[in-house]
Protein backbone atom coordinates (compact mmCIF):
# COMPACT_ATOMS: atom_id res chain seq x y z
CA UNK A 1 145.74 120.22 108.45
CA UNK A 2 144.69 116.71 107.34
CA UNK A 3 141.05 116.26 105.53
CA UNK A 4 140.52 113.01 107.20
CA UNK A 5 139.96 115.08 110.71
CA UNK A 6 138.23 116.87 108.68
CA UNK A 7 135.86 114.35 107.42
CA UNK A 8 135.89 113.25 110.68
CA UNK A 9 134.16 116.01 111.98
CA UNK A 10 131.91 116.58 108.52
CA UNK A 11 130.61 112.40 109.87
CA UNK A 12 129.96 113.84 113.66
CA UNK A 13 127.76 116.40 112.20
CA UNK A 14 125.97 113.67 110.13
CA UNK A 15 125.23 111.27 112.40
CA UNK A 16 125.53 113.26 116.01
CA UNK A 17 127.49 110.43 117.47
CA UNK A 18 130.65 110.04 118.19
CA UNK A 19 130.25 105.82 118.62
CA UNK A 20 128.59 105.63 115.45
CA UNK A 21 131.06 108.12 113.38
CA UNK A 22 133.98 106.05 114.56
CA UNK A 23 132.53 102.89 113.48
CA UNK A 24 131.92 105.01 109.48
CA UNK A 25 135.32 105.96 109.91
CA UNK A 26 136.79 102.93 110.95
CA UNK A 27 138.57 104.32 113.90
CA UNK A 28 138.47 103.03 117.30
CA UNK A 29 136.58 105.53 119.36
CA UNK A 30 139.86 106.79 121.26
CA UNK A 31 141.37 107.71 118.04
CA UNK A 32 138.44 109.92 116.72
CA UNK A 33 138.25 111.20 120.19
CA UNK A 34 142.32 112.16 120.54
CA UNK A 35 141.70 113.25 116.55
CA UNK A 36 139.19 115.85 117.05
CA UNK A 37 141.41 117.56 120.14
CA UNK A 38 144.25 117.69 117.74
CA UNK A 39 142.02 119.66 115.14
CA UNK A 40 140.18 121.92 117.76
CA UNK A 41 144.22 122.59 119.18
CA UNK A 42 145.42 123.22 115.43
CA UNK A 43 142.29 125.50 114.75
CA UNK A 44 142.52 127.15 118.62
CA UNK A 45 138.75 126.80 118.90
CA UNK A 46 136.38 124.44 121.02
CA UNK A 47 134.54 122.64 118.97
CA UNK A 48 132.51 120.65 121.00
CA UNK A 49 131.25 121.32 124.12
CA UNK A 50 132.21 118.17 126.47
CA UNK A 51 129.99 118.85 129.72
CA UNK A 52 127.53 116.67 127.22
CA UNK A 53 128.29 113.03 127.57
CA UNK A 54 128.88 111.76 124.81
CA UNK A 55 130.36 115.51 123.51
CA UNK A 56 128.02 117.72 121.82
CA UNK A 57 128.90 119.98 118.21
CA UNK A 58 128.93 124.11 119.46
CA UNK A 59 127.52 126.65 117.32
CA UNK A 60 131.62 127.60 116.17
CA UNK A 61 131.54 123.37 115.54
CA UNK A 62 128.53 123.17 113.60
CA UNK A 63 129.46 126.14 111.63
CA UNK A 64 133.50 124.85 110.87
CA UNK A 65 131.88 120.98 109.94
CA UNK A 66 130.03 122.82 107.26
CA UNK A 67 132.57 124.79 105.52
CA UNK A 68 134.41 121.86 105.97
CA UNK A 69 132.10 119.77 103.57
CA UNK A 70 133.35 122.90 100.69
CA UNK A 71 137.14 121.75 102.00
CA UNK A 72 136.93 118.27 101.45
CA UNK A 73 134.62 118.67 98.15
CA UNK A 74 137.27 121.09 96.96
CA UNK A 75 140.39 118.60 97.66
CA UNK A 76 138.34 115.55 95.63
CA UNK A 77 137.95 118.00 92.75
CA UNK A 78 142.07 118.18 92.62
CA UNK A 79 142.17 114.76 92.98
CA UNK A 80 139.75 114.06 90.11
CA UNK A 81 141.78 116.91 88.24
CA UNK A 82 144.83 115.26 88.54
CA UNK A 83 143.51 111.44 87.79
CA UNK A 84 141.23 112.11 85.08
CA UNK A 85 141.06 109.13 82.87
CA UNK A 86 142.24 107.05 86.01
CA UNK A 87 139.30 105.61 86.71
CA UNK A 88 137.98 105.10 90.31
CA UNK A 89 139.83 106.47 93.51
CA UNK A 90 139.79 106.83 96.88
CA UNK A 91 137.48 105.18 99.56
CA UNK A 92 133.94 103.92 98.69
CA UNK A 93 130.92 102.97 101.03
CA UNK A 94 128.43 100.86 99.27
CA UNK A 95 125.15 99.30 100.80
CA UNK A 96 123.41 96.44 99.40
CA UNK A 97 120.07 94.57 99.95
CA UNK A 98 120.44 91.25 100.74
CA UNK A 99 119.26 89.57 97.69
CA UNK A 100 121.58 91.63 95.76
CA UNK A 101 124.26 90.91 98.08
CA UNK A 102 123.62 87.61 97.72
CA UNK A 103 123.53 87.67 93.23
CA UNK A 104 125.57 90.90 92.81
CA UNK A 105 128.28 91.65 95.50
CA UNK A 106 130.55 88.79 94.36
CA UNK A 107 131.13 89.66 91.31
CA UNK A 108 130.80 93.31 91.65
CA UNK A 109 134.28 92.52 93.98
CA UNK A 110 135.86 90.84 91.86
CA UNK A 111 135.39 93.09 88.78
CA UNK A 112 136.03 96.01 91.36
CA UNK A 113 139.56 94.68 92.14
CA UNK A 114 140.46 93.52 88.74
CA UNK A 115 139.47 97.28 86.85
CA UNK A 116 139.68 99.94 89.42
CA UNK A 117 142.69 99.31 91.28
CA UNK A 118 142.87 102.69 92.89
CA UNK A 119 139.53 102.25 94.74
CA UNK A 120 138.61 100.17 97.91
CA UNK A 121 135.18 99.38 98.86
CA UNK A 122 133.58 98.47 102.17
CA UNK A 123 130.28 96.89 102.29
CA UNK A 124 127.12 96.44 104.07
CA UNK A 125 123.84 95.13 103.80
CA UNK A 126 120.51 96.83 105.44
CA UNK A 127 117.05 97.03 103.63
CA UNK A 128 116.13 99.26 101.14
CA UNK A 129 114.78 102.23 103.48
CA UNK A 130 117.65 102.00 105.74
CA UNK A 131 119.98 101.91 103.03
CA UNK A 132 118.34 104.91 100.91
CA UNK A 133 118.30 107.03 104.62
CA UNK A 134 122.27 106.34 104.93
CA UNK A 135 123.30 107.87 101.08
CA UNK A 136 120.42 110.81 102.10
CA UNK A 137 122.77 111.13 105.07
CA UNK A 138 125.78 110.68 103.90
CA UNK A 139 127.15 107.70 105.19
CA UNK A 140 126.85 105.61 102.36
CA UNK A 141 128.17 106.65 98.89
CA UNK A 142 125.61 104.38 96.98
CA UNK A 143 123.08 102.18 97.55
CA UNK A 144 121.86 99.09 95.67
CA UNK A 145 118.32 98.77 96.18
CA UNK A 146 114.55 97.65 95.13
CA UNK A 147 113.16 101.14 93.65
CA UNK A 148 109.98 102.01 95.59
CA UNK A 149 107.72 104.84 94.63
CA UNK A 150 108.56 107.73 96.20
CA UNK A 151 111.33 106.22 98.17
CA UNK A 152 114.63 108.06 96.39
CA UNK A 153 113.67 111.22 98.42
CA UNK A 154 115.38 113.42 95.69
CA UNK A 155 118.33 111.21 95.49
CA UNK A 156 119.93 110.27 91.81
CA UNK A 157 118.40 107.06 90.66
CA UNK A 158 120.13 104.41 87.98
CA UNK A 159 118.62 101.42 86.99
CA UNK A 160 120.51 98.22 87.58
CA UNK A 161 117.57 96.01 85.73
CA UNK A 162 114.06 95.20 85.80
CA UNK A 163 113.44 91.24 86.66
CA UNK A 164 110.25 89.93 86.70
CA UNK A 165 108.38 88.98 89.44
CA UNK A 166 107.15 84.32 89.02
CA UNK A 167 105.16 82.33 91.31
CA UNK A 168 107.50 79.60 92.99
CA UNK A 169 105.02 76.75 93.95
CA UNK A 170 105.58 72.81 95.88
CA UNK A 171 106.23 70.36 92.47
CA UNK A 172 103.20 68.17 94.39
CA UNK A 173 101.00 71.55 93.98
CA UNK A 174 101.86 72.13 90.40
CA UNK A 175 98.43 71.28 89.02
CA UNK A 176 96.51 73.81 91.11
CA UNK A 177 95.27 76.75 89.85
CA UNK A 178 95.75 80.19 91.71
CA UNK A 179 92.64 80.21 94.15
CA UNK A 180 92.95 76.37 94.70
CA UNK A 181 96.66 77.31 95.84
CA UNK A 182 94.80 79.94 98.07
CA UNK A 183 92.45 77.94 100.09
CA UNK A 184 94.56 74.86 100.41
CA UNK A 185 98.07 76.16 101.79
CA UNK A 186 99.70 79.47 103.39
CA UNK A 187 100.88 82.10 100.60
CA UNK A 188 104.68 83.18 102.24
CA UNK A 189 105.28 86.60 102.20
CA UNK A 190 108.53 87.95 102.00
CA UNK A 191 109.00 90.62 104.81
CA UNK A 192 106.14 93.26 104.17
CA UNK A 193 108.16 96.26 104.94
CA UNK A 194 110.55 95.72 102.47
CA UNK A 195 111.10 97.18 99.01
CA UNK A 196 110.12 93.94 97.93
CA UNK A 197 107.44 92.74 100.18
CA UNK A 198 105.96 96.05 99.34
CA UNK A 199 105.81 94.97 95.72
CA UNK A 200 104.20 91.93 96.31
CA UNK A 201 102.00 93.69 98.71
CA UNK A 202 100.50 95.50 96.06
CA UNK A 203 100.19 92.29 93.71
CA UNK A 204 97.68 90.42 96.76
CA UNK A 205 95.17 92.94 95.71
CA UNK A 206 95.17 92.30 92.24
CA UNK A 207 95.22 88.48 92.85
CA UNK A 208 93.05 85.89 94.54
CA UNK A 209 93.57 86.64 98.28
CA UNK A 210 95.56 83.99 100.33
CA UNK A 211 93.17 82.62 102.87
CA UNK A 212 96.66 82.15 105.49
CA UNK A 213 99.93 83.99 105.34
CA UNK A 214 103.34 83.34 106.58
CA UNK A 215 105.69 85.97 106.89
CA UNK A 216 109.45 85.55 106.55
CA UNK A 217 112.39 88.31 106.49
CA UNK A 218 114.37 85.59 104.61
CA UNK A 219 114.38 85.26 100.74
CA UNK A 220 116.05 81.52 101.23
CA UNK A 221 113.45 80.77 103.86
CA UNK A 222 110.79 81.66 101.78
CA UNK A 223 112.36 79.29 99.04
CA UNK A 224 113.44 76.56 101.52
CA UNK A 225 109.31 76.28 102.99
CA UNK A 226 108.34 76.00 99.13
CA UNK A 227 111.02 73.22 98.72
CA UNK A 228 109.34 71.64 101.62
CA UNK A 229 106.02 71.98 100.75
CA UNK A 230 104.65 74.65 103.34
CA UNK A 231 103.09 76.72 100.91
CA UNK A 232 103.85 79.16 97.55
CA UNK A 233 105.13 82.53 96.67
CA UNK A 234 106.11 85.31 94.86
CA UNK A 235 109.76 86.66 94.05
CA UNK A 236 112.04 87.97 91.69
CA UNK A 237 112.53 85.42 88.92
CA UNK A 238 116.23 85.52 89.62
CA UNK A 239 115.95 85.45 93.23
CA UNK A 240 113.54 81.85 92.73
CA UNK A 241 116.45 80.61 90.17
CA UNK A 242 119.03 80.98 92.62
CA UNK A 243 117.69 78.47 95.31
CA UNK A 244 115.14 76.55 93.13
CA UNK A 245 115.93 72.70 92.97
CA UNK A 246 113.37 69.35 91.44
CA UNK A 247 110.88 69.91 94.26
CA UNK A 248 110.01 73.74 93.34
CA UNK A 249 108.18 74.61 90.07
CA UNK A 250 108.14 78.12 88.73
CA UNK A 251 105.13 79.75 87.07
CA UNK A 252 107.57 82.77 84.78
CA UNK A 253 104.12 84.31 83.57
CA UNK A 254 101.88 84.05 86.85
CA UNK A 255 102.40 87.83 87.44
CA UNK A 256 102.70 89.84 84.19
CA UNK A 257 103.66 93.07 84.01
CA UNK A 258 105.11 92.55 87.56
CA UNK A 259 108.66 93.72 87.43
CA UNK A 260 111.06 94.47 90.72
CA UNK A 261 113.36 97.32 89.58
CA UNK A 262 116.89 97.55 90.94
CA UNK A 263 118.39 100.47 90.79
CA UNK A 264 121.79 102.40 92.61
CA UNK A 265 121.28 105.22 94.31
CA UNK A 266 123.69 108.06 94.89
CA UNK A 267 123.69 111.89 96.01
CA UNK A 268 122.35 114.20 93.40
CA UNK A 269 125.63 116.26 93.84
CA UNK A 270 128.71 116.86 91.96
CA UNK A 271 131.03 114.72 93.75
CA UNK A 272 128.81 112.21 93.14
CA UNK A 273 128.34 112.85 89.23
CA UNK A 274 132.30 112.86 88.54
CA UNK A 275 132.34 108.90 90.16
CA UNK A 276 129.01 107.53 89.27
CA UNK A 277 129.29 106.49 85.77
CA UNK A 278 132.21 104.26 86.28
CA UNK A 279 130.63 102.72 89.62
CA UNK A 280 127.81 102.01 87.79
CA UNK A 281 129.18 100.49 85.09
CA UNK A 282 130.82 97.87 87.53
CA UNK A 283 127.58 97.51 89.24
CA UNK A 284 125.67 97.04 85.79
CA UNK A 285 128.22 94.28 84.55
CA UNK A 286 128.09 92.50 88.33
CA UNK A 287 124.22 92.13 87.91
């Protein structure tokens, strides 16, 4: 009996979908389909009942998918037996926000391929809440994300860094004060719902109120209207660095003790403890 069927079947039970678990899997959806009948024919037991379109998990399915998670756990633990010292091995999912996919996944691949030759890594990007649901889930190994309060939802938490948050204002706006900048053009707001735009959310209250607001789900949007002239706002430090040119000017101490906090998140399990340290490390030295 292989363990990637077996995975296979642990990713059905994670995600009820047999579309969306051939896509994690990165099988075509005849192949997972054609898989599974080989494992319910090997095990002589119907696992899923298929007068459900698409096919639905049966109590014996549900059941076999969860002692398979002690299977596959149990197989990794003889891997990591017999590679100890190796370093990293085997398959890794890893979700990024786009900012950080932007500064950090670049690196993070190169370092990746140049230390942990064993490993491969597939990638995505997704906001922070999507991302942090898909490790809760399973379908991500680790996430890189902006830490929100509350948001881990008992998942293991490593900080990345802590950048500071700086006002990025037009260079023709430079001599206005904060509630000058208010009243005379639109404050842009990164995406609200993000781990970011939640941040600077927050910050509004504390600050002098924009009198107009223009909302973007683009960090280089929000940077390219500055350039422009539309109007001012607030983002990581880095984040401001990376597309700033002459025409922006950045205000580093406008928002003291405003920080954005990046941190990986992973399953508080012991899979996940034997791999962590060295992924983070790579993550850490990408950043």
């Amino acid at each position: 009996m292989q363990t990637r069927a077996l995975e296979t079947l642990v990713r059905i039970l994670q995600v009820q979908s047999f579309g969306e678990a051939a896509q994690l899997q990165n099988m075509t959806l005849s192949a997972l389909s054609m898989q599974m009948k080989a494992l319910e024919a090997e095990l002589d037991a119907e696992l899923f009942d298929r007068s459900f379109r698409p096919p639905r998990l049966t109590p014996l399915g549900r059941k076999v998918a969860e002692q398979a998670k002690g299977v596959i756990s149990g197989v990794a633990e003889l891997h990591e037996l017999a590679n100890a010292g190796a370093g990293l091995s085997g398959s890794f999912q890893l979700g990024f926000i786009q900012s950080a996919s932007a500064r950090i996944l670049p690196k993070f691949v190169t370092l990746a391929a140049e230390r942990e030759k064993r490993a491969s890594f597939r990638y995505s990007s997704n906001l922070s809440e999507a991302l942090t649901e898909q490790v809760a889930l399973g379908q991500l190994d680790a996430a890189i994300v902006t830490r929100v309060e509350g948001g881990a939802r008992g998942l293991h938490v490593d900080l990345i860094a802590s950048e500071p948050m700086a006002l990025a204002v037009p260079v023709a706006l430079a001599q206005l004060d904060a509630v000058q900048l208010s009243q005379q053009v639109p404050f842009i707001h990164f995406r609200p719902s993000t781990g970011i735009g939640k941040l600077i959310a927050a910050s509004l209250g504390a600050e002098v109120p924009p009198q107009n607001t223009l909302v973007l789900d683009s960090i280089e949007a929000c940077m390219e209207c500055v350039k422009e002239g539309v109007g001012y706002t607030v983002l990581p430090l880095p984040d401001i660095r990376r597309y700033a040119d002459g025409r922006v000017h950045v205000v580093e101490g406008a928002m003291e003790g405003l920080t954005r906090d990046l941190v990986m998140l992973t399953r508080d399990d012991a899979q996940a403890q034997r791999w962590r340290p060295r992924l983070l490390s790579l993550v850490r030295d990408a950043a």
